[in-house]
C-alpha atoms as a PDB file:
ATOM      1  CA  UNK A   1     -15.949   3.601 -16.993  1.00  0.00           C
ATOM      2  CA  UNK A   2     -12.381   4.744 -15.696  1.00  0.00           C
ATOM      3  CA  UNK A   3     -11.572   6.551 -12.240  1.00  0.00           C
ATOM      4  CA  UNK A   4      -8.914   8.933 -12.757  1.00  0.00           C
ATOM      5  CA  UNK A   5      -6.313   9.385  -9.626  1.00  0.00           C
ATOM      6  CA  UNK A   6      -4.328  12.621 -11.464  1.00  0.00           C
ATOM      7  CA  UNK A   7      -1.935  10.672 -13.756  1.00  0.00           C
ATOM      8  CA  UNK A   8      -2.801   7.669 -13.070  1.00  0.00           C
ATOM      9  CA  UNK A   9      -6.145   6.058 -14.840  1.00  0.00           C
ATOM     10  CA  UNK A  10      -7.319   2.307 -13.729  1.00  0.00           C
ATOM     11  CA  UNK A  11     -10.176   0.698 -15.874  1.00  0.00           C
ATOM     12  CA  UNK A  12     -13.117  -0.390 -13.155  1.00  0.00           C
ATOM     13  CA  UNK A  13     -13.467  -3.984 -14.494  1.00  0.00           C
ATOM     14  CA  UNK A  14      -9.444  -4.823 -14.361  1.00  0.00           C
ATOM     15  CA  UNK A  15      -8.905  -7.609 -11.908  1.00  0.00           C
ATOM     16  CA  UNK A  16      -5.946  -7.168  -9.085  1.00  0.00           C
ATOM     17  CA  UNK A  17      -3.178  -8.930  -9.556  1.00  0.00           C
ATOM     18  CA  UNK A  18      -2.576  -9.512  -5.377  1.00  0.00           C
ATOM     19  CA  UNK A  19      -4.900  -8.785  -2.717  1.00  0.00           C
ATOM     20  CA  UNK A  20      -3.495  -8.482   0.635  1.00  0.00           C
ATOM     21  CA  UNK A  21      -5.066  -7.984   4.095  1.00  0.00           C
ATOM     22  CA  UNK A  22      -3.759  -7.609   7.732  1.00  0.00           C
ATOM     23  CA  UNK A  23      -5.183  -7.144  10.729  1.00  0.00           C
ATOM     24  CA  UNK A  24      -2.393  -6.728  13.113  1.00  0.00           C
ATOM     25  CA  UNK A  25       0.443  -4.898  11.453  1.00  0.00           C
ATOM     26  CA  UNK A  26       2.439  -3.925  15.057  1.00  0.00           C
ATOM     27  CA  UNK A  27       5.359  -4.542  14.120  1.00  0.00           C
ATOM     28  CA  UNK A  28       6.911  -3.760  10.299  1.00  0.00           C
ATOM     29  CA  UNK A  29       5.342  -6.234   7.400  1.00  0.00           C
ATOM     30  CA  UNK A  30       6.351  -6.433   3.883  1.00  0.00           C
ATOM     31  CA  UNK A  31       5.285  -7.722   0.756  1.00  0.00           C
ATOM     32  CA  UNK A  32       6.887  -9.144  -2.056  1.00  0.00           C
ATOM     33  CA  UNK A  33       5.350  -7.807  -5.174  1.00  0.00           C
ATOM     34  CA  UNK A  34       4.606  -9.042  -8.188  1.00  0.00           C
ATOM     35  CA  UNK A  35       7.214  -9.014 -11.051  1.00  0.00           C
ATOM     36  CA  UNK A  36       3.713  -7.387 -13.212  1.00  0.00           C
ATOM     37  CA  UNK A  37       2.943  -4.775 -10.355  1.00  0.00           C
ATOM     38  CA  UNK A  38       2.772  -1.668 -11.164  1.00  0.00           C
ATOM     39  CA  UNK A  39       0.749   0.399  -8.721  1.00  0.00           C
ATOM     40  CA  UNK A  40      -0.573  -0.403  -5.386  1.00  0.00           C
ATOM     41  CA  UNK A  41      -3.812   0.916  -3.911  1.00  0.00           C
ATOM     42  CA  UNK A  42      -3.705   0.987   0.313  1.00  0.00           C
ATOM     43  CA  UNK A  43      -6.066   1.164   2.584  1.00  0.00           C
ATOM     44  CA  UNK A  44      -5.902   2.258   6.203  1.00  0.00           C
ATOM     45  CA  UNK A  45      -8.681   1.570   8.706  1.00  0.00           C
ATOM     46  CA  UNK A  46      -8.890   2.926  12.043  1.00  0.00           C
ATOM     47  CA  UNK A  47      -5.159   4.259  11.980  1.00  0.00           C
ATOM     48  CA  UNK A  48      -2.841   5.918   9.555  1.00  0.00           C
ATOM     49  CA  UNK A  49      -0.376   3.355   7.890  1.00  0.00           C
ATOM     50  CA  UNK A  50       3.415   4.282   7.119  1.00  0.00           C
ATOM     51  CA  UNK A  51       5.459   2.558   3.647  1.00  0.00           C
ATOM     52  CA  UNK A  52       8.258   2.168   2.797  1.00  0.00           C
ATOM     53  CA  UNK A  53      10.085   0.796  -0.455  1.00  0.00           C
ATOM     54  CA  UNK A  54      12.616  -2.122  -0.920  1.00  0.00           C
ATOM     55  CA  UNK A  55      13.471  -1.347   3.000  1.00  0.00           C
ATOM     56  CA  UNK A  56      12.213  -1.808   6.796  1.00  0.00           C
ATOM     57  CA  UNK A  57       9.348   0.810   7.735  1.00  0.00           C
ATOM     58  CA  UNK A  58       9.719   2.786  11.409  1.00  0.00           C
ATOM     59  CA  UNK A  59       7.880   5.610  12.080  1.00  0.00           C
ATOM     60  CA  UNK A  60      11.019   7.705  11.726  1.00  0.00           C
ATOM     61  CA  UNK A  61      11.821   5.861   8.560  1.00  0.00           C
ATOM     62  CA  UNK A  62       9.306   5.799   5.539  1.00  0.00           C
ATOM     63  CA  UNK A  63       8.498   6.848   2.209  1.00  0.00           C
ATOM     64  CA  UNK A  64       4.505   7.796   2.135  1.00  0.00           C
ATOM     65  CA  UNK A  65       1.629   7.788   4.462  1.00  0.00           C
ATOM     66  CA  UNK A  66      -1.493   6.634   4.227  1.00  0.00           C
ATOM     67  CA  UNK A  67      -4.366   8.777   6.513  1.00  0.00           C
ATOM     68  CA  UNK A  68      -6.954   6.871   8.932  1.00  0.00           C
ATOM     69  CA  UNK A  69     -10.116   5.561   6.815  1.00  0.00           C
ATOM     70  CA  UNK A  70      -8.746   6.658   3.460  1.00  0.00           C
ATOM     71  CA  UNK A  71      -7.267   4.571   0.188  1.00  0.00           C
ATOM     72  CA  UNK A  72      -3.950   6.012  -1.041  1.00  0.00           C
ATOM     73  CA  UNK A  73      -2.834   4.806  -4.830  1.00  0.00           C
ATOM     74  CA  UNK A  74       1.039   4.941  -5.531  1.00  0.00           C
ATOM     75  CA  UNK A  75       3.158   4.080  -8.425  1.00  0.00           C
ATOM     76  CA  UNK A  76       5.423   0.937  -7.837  1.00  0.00           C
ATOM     77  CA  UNK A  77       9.450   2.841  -8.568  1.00  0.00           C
ATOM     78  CA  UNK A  78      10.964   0.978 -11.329  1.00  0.00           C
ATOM     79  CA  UNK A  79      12.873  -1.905  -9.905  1.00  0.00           C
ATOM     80  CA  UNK A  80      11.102  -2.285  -6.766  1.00  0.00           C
ATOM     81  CA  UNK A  81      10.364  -5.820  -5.376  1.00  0.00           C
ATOM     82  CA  UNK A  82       9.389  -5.310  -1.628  1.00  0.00           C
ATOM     83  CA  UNK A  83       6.928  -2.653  -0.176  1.00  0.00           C
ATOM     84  CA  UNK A  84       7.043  -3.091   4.031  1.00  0.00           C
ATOM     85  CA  UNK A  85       3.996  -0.822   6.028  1.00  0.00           C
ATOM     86  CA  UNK A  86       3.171  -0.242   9.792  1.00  0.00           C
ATOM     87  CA  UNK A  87       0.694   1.120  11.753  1.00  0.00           C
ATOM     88  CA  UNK A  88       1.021   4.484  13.659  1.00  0.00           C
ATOM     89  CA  UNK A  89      -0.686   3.590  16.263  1.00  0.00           C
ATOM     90  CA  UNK A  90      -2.483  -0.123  17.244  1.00  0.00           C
ATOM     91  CA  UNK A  91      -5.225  -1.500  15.775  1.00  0.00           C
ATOM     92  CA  UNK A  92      -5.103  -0.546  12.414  1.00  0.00           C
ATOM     93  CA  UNK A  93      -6.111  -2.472   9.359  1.00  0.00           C
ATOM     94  CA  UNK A  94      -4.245  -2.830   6.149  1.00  0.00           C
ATOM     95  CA  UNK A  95      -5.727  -3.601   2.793  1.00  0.00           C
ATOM     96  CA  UNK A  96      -3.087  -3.593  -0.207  1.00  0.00           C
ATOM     97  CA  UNK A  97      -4.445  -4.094  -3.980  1.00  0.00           C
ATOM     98  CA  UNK A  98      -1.789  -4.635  -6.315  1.00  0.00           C
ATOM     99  CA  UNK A  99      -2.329  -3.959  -9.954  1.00  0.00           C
END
C-alpha cells in the first residue's frame, strides 16, 4: 500500500533515511541532509514550525510553514544540503523524516 501526497507517492514499508527530533527549537536549527534525501516529512506539535532552505530561518525570513499538530511533506530543491526550522511561538516540537 502507497499514500499519495498529490505528486508525490511514498511506499508505506520504505525505511527513512534520517530521523530527527527536537524539543526546544527557540532559536533557528538546521540540518544537514543527506546527499540521498529527497523529500522531508515535518511535524509540528503544539506550535506551527517555519523552514527555510540552504539559509537561517526568522519568522520574517522562510520558505514554508508547517501548521500546529499537522505533518507537512516537501520536496528537497535540487542542490540543497541544509534545511534550518523554528518555532513560532515556544514550546513546540519538531519531528523531521528524511527520505
Amino acid at each position: 500500500m502507497a499514500y499519495s501526497y498529490g505528486p508525490i507517492t511514498a511506499a508505506a514499508t520504505s525505511k527513512p533515511i534520517a530521523v530527527h527530533r527536537d524539543t526546544s527549537i527557540g532559536s533557528a536549527t538546521s540540518i544537514t541532509l543527506n546527499s540521498a534525501t529527497t523529500g522531508i516529512e515535518v511535524t509540528a506539535h503544539g506550535h506551527p514550525i517555519l523552514l527555510r532552505w540552504d539559509a537561517t530561518v526568522s519568522t520574517s525570513a522562510f520558505d514554508g510553514v508547517v501548521c500546529r499538530d499537522c505533518c507537512k511533506v516537501f520536496m528537497v530543491p535540487s542542490g540543497t544540503k541544509t534545511v534550518s526550522f523554528i518555532e513560532e511561538s515556544s514550546n513546540a516540537t519538531l519531528v523531521v523524516i528524511e527520505f
